[in-house]
C-alpha atoms as a PDB file:
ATOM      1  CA  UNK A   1     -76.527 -48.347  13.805  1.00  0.00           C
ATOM      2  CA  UNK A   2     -78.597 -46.422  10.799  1.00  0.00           C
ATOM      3  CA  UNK A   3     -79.494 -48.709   8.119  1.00  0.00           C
ATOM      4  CA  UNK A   4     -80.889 -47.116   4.897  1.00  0.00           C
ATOM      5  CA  UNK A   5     -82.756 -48.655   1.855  1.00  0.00           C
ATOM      6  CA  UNK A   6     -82.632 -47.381  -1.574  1.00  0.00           C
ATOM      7  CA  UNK A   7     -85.384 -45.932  -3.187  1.00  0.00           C
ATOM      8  CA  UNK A   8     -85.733 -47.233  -6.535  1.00  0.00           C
ATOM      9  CA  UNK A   9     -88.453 -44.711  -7.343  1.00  0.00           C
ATOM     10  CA  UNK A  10     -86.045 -42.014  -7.207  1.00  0.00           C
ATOM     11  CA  UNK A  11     -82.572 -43.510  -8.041  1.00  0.00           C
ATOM     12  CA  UNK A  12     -80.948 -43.998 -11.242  1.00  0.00           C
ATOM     13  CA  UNK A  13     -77.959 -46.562 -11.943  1.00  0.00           C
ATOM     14  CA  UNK A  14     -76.549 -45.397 -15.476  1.00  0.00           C
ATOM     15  CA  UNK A  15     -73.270 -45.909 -17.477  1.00  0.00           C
ATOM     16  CA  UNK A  16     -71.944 -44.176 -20.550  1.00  0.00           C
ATOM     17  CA  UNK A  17     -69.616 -46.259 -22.962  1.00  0.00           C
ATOM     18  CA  UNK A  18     -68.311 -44.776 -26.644  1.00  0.00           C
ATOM     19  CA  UNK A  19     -69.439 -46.421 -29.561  1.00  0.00           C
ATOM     20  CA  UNK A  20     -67.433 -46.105 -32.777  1.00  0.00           C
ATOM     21  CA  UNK A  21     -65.545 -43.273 -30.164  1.00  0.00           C
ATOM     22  CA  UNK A  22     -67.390 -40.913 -31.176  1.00  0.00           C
ATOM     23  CA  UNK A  23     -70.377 -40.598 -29.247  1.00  0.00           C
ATOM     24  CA  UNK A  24     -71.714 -42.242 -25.707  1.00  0.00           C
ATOM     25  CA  UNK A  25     -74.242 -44.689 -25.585  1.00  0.00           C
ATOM     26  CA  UNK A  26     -76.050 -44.162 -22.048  1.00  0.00           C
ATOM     27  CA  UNK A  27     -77.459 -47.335 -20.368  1.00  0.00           C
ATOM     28  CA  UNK A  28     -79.307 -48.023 -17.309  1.00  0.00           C
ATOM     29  CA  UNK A  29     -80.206 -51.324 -14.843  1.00  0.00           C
ATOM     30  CA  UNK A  30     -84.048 -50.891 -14.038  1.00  0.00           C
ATOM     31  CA  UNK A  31     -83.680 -53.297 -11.287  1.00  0.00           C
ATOM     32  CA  UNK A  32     -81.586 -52.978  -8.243  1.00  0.00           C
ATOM     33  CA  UNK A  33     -81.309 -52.755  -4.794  1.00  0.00           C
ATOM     34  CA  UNK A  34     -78.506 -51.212  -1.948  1.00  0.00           C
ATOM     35  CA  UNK A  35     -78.229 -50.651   1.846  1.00  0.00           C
ATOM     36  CA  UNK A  36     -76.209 -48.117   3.819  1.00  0.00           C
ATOM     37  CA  UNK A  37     -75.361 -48.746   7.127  1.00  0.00           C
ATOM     38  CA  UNK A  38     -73.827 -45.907   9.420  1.00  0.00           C
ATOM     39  CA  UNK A  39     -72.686 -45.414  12.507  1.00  0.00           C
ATOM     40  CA  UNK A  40     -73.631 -41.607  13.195  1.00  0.00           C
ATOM     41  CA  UNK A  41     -77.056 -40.109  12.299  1.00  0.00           C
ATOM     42  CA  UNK A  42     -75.299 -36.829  10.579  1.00  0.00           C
ATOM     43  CA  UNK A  43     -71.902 -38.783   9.231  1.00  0.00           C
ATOM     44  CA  UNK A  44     -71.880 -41.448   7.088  1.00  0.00           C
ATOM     45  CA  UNK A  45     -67.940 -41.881   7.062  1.00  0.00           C
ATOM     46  CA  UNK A  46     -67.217 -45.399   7.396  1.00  0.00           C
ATOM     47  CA  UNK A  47     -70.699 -46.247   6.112  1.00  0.00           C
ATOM     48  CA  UNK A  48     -70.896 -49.511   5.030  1.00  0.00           C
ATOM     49  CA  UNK A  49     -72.978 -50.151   1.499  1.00  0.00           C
ATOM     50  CA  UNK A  50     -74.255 -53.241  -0.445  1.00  0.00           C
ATOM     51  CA  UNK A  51     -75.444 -52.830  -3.922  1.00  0.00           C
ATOM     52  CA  UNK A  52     -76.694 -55.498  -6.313  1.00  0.00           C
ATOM     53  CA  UNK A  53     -78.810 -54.710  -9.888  1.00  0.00           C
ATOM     54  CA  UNK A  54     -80.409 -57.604 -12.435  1.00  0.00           C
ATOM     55  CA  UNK A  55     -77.909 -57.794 -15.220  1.00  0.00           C
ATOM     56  CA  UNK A  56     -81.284 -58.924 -17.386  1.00  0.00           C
ATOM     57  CA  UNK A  57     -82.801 -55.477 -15.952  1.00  0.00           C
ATOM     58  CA  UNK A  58     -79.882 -53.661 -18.910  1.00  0.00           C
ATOM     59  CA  UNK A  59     -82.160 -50.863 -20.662  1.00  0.00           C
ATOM     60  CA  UNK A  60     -80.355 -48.322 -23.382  1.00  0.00           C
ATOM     61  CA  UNK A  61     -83.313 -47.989 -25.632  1.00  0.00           C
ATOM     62  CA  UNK A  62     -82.721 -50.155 -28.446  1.00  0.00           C
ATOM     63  CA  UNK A  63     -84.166 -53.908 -27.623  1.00  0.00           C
ATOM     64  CA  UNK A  64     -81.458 -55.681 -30.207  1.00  0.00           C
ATOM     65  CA  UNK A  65     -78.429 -53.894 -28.348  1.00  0.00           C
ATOM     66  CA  UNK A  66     -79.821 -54.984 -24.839  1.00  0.00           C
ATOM     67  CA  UNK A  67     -80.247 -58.452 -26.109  1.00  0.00           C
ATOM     68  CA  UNK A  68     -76.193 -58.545 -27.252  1.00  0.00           C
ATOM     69  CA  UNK A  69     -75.894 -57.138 -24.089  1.00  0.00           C
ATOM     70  CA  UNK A  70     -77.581 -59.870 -21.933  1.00  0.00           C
ATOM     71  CA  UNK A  71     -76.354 -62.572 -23.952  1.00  0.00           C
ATOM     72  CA  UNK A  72     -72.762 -64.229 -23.250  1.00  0.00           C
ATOM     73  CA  UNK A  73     -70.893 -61.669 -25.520  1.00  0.00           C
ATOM     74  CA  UNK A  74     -71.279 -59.258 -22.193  1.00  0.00           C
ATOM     75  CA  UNK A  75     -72.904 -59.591 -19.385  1.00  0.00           C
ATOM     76  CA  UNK A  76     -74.321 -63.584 -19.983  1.00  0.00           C
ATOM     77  CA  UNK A  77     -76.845 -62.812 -17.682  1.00  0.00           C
ATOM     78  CA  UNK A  78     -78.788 -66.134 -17.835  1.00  0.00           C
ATOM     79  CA  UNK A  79     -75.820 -67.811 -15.874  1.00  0.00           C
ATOM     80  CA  UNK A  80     -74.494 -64.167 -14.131  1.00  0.00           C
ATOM     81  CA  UNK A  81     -77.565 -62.794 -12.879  1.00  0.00           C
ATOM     82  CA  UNK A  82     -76.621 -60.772 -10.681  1.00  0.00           C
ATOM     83  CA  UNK A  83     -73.933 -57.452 -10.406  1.00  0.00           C
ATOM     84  CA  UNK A  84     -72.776 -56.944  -6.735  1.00  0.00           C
ATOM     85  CA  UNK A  85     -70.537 -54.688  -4.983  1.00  0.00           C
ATOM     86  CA  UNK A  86     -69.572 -54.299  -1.293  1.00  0.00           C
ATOM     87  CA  UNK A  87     -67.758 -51.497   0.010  1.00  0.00           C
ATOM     88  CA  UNK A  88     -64.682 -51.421   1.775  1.00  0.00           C
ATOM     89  CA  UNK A  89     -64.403 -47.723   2.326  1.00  0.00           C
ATOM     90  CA  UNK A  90     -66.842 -44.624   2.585  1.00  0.00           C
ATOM     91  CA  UNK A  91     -64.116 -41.960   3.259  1.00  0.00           C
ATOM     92  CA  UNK A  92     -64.650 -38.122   4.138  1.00  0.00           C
ATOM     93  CA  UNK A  93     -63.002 -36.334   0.510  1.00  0.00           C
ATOM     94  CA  UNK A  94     -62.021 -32.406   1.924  1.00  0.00           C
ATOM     95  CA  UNK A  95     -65.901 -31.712   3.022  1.00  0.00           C
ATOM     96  CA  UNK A  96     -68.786 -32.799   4.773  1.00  0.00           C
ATOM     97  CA  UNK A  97     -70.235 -33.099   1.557  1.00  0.00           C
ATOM     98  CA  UNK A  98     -67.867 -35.236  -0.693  1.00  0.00           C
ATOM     99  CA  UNK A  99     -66.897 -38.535   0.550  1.00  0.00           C
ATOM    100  CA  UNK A 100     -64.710 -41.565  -1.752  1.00  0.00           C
ATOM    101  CA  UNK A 101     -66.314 -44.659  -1.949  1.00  0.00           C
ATOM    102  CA  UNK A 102     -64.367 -47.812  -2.451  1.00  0.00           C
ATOM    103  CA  UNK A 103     -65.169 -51.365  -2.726  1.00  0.00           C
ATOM    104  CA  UNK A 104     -65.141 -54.276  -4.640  1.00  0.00           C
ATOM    105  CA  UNK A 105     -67.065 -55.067  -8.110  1.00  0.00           C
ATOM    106  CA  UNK A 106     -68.378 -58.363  -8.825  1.00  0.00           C
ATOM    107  CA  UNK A 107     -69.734 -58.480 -12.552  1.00  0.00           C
ATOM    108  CA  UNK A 108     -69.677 -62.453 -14.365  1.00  0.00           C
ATOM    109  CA  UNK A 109     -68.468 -63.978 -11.138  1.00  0.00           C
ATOM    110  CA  UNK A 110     -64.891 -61.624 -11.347  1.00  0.00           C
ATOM    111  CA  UNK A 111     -64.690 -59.187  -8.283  1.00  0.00           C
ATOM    112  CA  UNK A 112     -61.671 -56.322  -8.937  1.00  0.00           C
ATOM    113  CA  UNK A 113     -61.934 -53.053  -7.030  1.00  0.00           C
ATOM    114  CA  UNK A 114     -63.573 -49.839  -7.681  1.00  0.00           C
ATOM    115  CA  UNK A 115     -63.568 -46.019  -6.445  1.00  0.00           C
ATOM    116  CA  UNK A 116     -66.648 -43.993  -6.745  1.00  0.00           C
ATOM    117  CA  UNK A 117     -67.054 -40.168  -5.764  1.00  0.00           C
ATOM    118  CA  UNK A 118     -69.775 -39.740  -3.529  1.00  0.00           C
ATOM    119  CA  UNK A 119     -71.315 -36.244  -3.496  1.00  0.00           C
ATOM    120  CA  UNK A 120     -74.119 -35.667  -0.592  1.00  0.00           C
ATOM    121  CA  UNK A 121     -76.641 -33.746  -1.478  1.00  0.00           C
ATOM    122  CA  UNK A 122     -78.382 -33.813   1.955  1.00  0.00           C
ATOM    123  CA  UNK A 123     -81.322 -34.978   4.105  1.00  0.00           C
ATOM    124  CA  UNK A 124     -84.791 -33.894   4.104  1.00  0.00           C
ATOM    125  CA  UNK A 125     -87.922 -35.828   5.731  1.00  0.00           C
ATOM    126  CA  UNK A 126     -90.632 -36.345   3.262  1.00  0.00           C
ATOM    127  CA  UNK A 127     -94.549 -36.257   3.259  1.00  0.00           C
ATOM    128  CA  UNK A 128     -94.906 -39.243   5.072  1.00  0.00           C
ATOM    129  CA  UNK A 129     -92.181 -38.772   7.742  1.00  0.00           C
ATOM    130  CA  UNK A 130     -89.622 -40.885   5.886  1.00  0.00           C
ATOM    131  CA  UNK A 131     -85.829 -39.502   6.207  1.00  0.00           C
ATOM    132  CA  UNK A 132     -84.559 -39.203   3.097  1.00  0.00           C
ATOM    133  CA  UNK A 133     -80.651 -39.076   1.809  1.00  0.00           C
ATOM    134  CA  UNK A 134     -79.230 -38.382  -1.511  1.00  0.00           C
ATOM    135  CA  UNK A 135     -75.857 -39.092  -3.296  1.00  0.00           C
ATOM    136  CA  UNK A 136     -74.475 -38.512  -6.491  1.00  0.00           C
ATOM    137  CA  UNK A 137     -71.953 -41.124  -7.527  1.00  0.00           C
ATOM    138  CA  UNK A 138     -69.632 -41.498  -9.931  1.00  0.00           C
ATOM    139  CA  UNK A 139     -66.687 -43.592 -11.453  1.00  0.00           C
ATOM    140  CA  UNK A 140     -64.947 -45.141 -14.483  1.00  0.00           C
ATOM    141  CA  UNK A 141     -63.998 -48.936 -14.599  1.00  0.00           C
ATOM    142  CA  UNK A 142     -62.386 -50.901 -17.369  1.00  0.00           C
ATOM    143  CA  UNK A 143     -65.025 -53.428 -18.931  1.00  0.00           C
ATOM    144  CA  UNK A 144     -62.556 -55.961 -19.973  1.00  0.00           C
ATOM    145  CA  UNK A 145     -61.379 -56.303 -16.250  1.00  0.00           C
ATOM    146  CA  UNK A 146     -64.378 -58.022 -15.651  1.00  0.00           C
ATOM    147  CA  UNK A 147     -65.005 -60.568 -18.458  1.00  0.00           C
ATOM    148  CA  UNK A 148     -66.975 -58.315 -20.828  1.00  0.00           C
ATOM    149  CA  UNK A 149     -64.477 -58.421 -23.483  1.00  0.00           C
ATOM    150  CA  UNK A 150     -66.654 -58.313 -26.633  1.00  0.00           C
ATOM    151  CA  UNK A 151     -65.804 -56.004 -29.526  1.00  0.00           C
ATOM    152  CA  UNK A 152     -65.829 -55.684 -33.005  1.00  0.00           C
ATOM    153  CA  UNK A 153     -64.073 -53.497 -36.164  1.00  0.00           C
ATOM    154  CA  UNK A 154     -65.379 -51.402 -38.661  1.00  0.00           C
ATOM    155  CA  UNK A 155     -64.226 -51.798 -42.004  1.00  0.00           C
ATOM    156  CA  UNK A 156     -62.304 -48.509 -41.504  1.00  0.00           C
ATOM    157  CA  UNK A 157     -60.899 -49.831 -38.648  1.00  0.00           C
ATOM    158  CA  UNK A 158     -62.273 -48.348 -35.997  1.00  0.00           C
ATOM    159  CA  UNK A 159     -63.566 -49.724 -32.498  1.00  0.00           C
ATOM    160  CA  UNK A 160     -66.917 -50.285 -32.062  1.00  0.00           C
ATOM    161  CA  UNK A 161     -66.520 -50.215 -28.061  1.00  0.00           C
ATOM    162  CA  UNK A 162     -64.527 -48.275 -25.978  1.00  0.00           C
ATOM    163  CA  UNK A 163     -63.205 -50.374 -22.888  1.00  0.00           C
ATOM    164  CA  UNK A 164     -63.411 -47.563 -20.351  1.00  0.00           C
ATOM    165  CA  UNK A 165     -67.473 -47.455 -19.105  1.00  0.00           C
ATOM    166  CA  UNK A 166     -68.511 -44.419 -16.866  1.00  0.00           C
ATOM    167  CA  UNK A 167     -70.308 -45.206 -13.867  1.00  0.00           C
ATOM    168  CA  UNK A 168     -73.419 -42.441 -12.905  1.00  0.00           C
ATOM    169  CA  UNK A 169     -75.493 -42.937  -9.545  1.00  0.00           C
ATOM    170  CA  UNK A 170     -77.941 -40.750  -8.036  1.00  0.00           C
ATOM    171  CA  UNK A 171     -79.619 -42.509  -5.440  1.00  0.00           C
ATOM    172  CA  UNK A 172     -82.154 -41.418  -2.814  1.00  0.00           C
ATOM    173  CA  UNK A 173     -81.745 -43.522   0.272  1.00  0.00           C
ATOM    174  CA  UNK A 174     -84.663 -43.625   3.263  1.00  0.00           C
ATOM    175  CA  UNK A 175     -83.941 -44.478   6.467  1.00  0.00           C
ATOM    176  CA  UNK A 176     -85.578 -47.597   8.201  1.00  0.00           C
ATOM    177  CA  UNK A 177     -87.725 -46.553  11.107  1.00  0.00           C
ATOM    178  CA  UNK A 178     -86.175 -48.259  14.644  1.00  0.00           C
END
């Protein structure tokens, strides 16, 4: 068995959401933490991965928004600390280098499942002998199908939040030394 940990150095765990649908407001979690476990050195089909982040750990620039954003209006983070998912699938997707990932999405304590495309983008050992993996992931998943149902009008009319939130991984994994 392989078992990888994430480098949060070189990873990035972002989602995009329209505000006012117009425009995207990118976001990231700061905090986080994943393992890959596989079966073959050169495969990972069937890998197995755990990812958690700090829901408090929310950064898209503006201090006020992240606030809303921790507080019980979304992500209540004080009593949800915590968003986990588990996979239940790491599936080969026409080549060696594009896999689907599947799995299940806990966010406020309500798990639904999610589908990720998983591009590979290789392995390389770095300065200090550590073997290195990289994936670009990506996703959609409906906010409201997890508890974060917040939103508000504008006078006009309009919706201030869209309820479809793009998902946007790259992560660098390293291998643990045996």
């Amino acid at each position: 068995m392989n078992i990888w940990k994430i480098d949060p150095m070189h990873s990035e765990v972002q989602f995009k959401i329209k505000h006012l649908m117009i425009s995207n407001v990118t976001g990231s979690f700061k905090d986080f933490d994943a393992t890959l476990e596989s079966e073959s050195d050169g495969d990972f089909k069937n890998a197995k991965v755990n990812f958690s982040a700090k829901a408090g750990s929310i950064d898209t620039g503006n201090t006020d928004r992240d606030g809303h954003l921790r507080s019980n209006d979304f992500f209540n983070a004080e009593e949800y600390p915590e968003l986990k998912f588990e996979s239940t699938e790491f599936q080969a997707n026409g080549s060696a280098d594009s896999y689907i990932l599947k799995g299940n999405l806990t966010v406020r304590d309500v798990t639904r499942p999610v589908e990720l495309k998983a591009e590979f983008g290789g392995k390389m050992t770095d300065f200090y002998g550590n073997e290195k993996a990289g994936f670009d992931l990506e996703g959609k998943m409906n906010r409201k199908d997890f508890g974060l149902t917040w939103n508000g009008v504008t006078e006009a009319g309009g919706v201030v939040v869209s309820d479809e939130v793009k998902l946007l991984l790259n992560i660098q994994m390293t291998k643990e030394k045996e």
